[in-house]
N, C-alpha and C. Protein backbone atom coordinates (compact mmCIF):
# COMPACT_ATOMS: atom_id res chain seq x y z
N UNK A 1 144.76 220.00 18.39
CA UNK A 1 145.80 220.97 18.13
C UNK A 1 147.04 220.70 19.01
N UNK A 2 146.85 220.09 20.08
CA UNK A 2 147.87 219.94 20.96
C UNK A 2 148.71 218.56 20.40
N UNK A 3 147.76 217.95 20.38
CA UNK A 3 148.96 216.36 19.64
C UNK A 3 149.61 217.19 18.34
N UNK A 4 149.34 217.93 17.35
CA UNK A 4 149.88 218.59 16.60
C UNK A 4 151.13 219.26 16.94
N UNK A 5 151.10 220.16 18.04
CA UNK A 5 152.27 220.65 18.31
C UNK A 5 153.16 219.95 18.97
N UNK A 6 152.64 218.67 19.78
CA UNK A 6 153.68 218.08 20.33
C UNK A 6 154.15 217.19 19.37
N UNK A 7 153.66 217.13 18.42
CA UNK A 7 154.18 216.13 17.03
C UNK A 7 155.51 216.78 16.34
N UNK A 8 155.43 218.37 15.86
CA UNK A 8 155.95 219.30 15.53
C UNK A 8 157.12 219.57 16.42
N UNK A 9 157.03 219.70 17.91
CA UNK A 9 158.25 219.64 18.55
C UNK A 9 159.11 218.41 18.40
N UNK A 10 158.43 217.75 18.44
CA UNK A 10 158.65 216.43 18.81
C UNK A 10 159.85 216.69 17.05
N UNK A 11 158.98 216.66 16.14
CA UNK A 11 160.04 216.45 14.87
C UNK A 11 161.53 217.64 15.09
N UNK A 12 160.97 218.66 15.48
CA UNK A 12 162.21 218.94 15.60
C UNK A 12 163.39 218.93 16.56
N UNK A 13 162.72 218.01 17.53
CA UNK A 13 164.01 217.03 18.42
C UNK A 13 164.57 216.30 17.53
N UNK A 14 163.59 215.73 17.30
CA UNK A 14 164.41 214.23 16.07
C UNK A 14 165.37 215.27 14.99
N UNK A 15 165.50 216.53 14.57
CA UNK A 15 166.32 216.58 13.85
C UNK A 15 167.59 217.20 14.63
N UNK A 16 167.23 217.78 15.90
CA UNK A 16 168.26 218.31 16.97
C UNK A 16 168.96 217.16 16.95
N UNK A 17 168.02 216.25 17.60
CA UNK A 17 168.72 214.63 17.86
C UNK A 17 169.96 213.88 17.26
N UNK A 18 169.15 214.30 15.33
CA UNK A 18 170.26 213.71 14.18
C UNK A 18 171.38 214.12 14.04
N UNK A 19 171.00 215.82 14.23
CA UNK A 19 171.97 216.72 13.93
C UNK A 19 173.40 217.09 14.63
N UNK A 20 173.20 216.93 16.52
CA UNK A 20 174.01 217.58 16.83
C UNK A 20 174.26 216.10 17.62
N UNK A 21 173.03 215.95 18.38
CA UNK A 21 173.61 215.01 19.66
C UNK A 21 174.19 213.98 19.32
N UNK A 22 174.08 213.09 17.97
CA UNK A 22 174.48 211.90 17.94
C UNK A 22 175.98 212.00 17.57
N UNK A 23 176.46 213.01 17.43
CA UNK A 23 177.80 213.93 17.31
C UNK A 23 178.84 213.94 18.76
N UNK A 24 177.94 214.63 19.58
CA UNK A 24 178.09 214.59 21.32
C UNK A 24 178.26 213.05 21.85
N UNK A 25 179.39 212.35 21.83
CA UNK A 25 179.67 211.19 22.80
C UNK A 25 180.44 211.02 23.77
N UNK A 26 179.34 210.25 24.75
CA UNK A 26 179.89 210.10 26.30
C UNK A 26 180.10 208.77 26.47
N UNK A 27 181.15 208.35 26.80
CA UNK A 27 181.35 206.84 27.08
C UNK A 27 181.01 206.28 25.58
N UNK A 28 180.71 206.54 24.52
CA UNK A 28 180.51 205.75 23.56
C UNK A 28 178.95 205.39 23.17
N UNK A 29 178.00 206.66 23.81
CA UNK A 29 176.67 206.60 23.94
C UNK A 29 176.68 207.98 23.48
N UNK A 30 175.29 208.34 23.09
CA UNK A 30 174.58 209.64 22.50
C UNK A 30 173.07 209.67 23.35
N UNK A 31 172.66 210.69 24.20
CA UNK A 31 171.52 210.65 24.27
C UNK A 31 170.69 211.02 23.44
N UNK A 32 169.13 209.95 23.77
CA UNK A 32 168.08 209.85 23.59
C UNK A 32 167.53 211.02 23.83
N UNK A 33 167.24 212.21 23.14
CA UNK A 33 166.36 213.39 23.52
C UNK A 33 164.46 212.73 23.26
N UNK A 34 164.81 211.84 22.16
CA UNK A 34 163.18 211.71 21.90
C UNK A 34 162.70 210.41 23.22
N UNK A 35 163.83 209.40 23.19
CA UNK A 35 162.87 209.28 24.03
C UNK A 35 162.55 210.09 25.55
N UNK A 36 163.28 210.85 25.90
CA UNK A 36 163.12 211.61 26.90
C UNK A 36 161.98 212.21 26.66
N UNK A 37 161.87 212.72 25.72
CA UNK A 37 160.27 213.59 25.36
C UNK A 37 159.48 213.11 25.92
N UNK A 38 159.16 212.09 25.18
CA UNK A 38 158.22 210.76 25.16
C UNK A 38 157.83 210.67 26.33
N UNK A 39 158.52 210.38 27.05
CA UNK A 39 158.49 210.26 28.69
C UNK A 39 157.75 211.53 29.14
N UNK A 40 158.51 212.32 28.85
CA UNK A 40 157.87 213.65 30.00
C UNK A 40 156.39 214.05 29.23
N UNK A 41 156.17 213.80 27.79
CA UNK A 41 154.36 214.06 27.52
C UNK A 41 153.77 213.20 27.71
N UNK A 42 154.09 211.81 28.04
CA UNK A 42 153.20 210.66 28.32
C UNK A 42 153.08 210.95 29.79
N UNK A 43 153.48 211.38 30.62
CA UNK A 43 153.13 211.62 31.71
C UNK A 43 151.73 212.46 32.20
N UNK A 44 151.31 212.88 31.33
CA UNK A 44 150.33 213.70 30.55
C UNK A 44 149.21 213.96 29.39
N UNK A 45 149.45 212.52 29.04
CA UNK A 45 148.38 212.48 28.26
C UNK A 45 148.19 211.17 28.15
N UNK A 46 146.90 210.27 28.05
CA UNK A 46 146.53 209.17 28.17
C UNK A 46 147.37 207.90 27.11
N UNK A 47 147.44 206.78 27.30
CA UNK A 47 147.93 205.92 26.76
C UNK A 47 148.13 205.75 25.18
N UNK A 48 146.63 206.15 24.71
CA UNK A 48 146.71 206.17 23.11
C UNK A 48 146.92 207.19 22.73
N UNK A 49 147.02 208.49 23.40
CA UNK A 49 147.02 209.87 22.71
C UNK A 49 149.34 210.11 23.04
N UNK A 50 149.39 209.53 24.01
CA UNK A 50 151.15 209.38 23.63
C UNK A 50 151.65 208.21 23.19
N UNK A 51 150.80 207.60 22.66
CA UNK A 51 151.31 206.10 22.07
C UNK A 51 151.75 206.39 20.63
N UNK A 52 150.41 207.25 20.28
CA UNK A 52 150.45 207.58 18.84
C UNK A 52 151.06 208.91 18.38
N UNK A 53 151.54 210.11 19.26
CA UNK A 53 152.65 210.62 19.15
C UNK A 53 153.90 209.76 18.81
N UNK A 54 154.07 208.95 20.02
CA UNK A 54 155.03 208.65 20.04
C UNK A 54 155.61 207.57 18.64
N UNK A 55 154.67 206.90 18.37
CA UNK A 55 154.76 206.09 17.46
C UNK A 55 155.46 206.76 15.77
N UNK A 56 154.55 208.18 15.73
CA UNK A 56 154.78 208.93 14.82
C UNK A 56 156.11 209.20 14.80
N UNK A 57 156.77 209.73 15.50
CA UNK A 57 158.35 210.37 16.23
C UNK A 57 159.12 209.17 16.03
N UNK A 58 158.49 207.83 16.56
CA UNK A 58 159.85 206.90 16.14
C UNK A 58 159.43 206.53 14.50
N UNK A 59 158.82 206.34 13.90
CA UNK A 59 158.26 206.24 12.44
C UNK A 59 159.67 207.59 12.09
N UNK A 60 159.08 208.59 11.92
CA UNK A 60 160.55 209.44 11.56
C UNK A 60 161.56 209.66 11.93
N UNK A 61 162.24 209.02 13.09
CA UNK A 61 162.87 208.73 13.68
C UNK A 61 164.26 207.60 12.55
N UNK A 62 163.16 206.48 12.98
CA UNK A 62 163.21 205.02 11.94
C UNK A 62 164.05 205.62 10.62
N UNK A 63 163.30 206.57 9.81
CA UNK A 63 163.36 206.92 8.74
C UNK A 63 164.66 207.72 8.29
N UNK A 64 164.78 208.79 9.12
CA UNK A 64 166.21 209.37 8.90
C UNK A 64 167.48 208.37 9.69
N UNK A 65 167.40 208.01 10.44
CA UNK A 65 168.22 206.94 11.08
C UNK A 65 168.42 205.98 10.85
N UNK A 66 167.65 205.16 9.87
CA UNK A 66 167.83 204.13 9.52
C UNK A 66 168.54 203.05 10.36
N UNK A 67 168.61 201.61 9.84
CA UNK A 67 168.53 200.94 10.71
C UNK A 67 167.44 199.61 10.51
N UNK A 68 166.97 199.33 11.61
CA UNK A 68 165.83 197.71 11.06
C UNK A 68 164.53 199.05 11.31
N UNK A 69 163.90 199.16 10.26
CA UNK A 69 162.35 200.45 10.25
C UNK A 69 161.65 199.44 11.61
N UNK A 70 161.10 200.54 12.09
CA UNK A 70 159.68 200.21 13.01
C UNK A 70 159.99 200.01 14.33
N UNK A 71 161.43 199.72 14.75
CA UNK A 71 162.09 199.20 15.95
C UNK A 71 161.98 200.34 17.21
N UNK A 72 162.08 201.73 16.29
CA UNK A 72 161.98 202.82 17.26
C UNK A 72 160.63 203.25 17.38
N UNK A 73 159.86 203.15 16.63
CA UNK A 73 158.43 203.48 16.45
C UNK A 73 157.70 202.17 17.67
N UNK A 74 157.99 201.54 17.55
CA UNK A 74 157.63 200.22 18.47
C UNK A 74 158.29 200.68 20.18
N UNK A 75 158.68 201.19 19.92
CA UNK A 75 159.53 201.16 21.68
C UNK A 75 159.37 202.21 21.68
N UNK A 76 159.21 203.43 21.48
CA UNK A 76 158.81 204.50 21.69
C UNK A 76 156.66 204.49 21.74
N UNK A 77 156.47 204.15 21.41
CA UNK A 77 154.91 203.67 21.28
C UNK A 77 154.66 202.77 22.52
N UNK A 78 155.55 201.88 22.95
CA UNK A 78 155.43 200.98 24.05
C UNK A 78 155.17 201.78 25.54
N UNK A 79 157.01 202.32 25.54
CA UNK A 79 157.50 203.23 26.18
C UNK A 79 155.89 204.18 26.70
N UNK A 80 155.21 205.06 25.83
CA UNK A 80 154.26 206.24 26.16
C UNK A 80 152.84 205.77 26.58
N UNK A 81 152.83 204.06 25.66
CA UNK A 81 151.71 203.62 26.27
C UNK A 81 151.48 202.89 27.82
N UNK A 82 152.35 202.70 28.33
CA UNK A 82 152.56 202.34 29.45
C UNK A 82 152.72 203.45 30.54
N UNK A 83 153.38 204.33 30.21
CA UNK A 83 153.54 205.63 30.84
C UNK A 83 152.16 206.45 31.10
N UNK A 84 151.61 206.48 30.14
CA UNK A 84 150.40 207.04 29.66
C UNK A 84 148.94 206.05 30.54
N UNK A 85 149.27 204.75 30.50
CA UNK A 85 148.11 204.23 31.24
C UNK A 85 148.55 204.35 32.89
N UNK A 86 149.62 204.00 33.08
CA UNK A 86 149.92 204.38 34.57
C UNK A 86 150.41 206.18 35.12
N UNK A 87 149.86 206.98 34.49
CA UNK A 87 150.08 208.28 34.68
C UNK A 87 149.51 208.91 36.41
N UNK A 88 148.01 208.00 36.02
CA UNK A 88 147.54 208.52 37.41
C UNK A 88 147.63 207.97 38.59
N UNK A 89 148.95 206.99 38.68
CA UNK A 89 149.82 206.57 39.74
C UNK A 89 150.87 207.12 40.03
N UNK A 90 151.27 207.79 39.04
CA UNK A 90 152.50 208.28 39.61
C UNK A 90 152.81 209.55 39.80
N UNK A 91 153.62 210.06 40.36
CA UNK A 91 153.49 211.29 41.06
C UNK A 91 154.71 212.16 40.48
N UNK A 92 154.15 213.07 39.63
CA UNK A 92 154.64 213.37 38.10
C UNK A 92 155.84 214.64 38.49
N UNK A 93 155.57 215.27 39.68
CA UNK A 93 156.50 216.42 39.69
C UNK A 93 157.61 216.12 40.51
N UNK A 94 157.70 214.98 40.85
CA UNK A 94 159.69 214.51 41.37
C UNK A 94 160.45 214.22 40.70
N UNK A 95 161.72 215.04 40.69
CA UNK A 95 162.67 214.41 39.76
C UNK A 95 162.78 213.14 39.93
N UNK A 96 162.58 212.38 40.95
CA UNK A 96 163.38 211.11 40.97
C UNK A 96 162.13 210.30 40.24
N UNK A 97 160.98 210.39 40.15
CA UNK A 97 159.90 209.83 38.87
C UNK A 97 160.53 210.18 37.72
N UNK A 98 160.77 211.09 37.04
CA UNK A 98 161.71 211.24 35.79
C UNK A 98 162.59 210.72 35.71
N UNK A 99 163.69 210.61 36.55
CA UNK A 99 165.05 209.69 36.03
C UNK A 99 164.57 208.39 36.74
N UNK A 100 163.37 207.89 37.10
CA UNK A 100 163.40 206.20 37.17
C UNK A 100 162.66 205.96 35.71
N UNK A 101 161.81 206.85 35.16
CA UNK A 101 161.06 206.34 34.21
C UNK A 101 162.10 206.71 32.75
N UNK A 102 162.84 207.44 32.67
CA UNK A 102 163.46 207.06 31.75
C UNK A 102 165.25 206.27 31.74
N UNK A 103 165.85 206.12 32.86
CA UNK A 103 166.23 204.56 33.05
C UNK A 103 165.80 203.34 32.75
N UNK A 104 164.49 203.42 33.27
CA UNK A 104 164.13 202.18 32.28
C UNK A 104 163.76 202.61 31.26
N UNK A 105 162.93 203.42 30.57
CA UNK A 105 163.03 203.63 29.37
C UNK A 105 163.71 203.08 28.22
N UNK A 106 165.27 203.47 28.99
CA UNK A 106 166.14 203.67 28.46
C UNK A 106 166.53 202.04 27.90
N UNK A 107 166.56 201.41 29.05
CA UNK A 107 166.68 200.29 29.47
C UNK A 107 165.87 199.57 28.64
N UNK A 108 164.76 199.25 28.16
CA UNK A 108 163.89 198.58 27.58
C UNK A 108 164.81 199.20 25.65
N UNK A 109 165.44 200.29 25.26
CA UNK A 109 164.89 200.59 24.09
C UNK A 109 166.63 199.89 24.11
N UNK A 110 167.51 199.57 25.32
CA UNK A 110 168.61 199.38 25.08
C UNK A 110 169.01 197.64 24.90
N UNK A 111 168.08 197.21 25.08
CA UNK A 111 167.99 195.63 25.25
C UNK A 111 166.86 195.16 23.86
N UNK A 112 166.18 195.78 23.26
CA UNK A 112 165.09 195.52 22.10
C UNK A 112 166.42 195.84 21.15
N UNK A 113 167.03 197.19 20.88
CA UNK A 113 168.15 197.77 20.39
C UNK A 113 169.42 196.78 19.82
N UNK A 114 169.68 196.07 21.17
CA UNK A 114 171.04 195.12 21.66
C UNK A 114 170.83 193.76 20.74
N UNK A 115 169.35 193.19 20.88
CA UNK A 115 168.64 191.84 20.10
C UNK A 115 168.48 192.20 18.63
N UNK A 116 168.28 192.98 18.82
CA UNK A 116 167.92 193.35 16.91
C UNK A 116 169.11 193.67 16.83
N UNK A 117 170.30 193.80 17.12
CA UNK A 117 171.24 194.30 16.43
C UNK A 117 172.42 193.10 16.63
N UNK A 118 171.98 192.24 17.62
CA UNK A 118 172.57 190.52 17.18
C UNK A 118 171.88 189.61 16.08
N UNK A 119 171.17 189.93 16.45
CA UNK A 119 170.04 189.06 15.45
C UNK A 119 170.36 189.38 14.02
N UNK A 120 169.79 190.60 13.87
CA UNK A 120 170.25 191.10 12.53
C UNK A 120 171.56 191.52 11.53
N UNK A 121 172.09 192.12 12.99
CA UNK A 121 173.88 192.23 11.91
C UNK A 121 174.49 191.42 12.23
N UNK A 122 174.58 190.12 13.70
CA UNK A 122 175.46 189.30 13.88
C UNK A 122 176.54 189.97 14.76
N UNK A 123 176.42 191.07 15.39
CA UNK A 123 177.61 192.08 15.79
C UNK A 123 177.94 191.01 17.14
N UNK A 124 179.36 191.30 17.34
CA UNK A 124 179.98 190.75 18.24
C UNK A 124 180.15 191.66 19.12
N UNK A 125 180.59 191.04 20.68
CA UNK A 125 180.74 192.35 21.57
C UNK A 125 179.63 192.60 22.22
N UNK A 126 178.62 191.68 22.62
CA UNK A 126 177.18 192.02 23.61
C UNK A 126 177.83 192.44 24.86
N UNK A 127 178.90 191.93 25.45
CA UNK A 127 179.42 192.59 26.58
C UNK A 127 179.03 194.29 26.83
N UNK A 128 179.97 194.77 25.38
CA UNK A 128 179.85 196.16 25.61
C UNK A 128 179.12 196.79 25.15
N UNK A 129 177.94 195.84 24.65
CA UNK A 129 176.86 196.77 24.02
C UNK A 129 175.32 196.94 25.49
N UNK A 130 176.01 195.67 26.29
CA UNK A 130 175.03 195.77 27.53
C UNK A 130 175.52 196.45 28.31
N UNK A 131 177.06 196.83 28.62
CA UNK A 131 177.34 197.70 29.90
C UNK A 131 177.32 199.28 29.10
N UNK A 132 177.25 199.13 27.72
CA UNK A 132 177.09 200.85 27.66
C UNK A 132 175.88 200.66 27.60
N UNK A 133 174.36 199.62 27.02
CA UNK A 133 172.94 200.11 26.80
C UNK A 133 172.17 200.03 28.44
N UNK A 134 173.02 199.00 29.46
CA UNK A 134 172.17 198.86 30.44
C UNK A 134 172.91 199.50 31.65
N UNK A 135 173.64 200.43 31.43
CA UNK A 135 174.58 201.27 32.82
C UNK A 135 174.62 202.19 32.06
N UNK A 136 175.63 202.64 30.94
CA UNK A 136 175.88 203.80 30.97
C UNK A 136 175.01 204.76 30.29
N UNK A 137 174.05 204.17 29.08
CA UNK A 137 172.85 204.83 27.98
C UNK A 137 171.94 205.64 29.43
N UNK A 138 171.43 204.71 30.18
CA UNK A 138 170.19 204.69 31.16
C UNK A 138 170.81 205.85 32.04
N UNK A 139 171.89 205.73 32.58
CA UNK A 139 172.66 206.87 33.25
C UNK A 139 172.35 208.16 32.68
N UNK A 140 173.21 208.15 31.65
CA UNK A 140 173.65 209.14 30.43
C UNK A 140 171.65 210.16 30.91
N UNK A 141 170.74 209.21 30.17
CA UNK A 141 169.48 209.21 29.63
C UNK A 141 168.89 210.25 31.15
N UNK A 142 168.90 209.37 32.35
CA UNK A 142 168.66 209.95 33.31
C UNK A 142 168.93 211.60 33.80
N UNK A 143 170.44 211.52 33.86
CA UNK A 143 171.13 212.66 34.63
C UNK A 143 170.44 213.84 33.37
N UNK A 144 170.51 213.38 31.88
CA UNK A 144 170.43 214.55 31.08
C UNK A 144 168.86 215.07 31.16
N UNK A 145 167.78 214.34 31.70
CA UNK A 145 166.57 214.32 31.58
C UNK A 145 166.11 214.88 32.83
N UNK A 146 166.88 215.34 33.94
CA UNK A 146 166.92 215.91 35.09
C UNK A 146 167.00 217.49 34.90
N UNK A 147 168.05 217.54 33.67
CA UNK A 147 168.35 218.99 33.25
C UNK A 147 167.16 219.28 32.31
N UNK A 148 166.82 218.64 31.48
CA UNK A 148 165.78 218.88 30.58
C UNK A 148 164.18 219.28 31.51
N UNK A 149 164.08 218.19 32.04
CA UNK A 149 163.37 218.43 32.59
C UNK A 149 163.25 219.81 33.75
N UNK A 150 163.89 220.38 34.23
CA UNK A 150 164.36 221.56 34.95
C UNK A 150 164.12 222.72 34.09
N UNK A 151 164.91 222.51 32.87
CA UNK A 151 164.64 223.51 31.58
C UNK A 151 163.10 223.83 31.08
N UNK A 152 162.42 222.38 31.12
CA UNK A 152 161.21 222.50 30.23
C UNK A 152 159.62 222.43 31.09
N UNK A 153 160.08 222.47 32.40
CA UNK A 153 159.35 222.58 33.17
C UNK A 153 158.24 222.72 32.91
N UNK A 154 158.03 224.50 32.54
CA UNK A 154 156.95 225.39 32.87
C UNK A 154 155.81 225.11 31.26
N UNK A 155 156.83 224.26 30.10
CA UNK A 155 156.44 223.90 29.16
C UNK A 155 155.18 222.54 29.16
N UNK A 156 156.01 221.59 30.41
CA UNK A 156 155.65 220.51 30.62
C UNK A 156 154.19 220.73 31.60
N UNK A 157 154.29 221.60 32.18
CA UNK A 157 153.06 221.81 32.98
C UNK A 157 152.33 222.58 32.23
N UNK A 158 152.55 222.73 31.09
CA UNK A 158 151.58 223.70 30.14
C UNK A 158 150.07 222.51 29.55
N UNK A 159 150.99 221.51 29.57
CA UNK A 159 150.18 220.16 29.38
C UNK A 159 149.22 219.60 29.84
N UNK A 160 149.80 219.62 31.33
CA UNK A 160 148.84 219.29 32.33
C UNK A 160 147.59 220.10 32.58
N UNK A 161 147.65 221.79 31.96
CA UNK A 161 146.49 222.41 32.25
C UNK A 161 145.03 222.14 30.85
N UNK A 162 146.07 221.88 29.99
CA UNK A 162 144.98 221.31 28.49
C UNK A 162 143.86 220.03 28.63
């Protein structure tokens, strides 16, 4: 029941996500709310049980966003499974564990992102697609996931007691 509801929230980030934030630009970036999610329930639930959330979320993700399919489902799945196997190393209630883990996060979905999007469209301009995916996205991703995280706290530790 619980992967259920975090599936269910989870979808309706992705449409918060579609709807408003990718609207909201800073420097020429939009944050990542899902993968921020991602982050803060993989902290919390084992490798395959936020892999396959997560996988789901970028699958619909993929889908309304379009784009190369599977790219977000893949890095978001990566992203929770790694998080998820190293959970009981890390020491889950410092902010500064939250904004390192989704910096890189960020970082990994901004460089998979950057290649598929040379590769595939040919786009010119990697300069500024690395100083906004690998400085300013990861920034952006961080500082906003500090507030989120502050906000969703008492939500996020609702997790930890299941």
């Amino acid at each position: 029941m619980k992967k259920v509801l975090l599936c269910v929230l989870g979808l309706l980030l992705v449409i918060v996500e579609n709807s408003i934030l990718n609207y909201i630009d800073i420097f020429g970036i939009s944050i990542n709310l899902i993968l921020i999610y991602v982050t803060f329930i993989s902290l919390y639930l084992d490798g395959l049980e936020g892999g396959i959330v997560a996988a789901i979320l970028g699958i619909v993700k993929d889908i309304t966003v379009g784009g190369v399919f599977g790219v977000n489902a893949l890095i978001l799945f990566v992203v929770a499974y790694v998080i998820g196997y190293m959970r009981e190393k890390l020491y889950k209630d410092s902010y500064s564990t939250i904004f390192i883990l989704v910096v890189l996060a960020t970082m990994l979905d901004s460089v998979v992102n950057i290649a598929m999007s040379s590769i595939i469209y040919h786009s010119y301009g990697i300069l500024t697609l690395a100083i906004k995916g690998l400085f300013i996205a990861p920034l952006a991703n961080g500082f906003a996931s500090l507030i989120l995280y502050r906000l969703s706290r008492k939500f996020v530790l609702k997790l930890k007691e299941d």
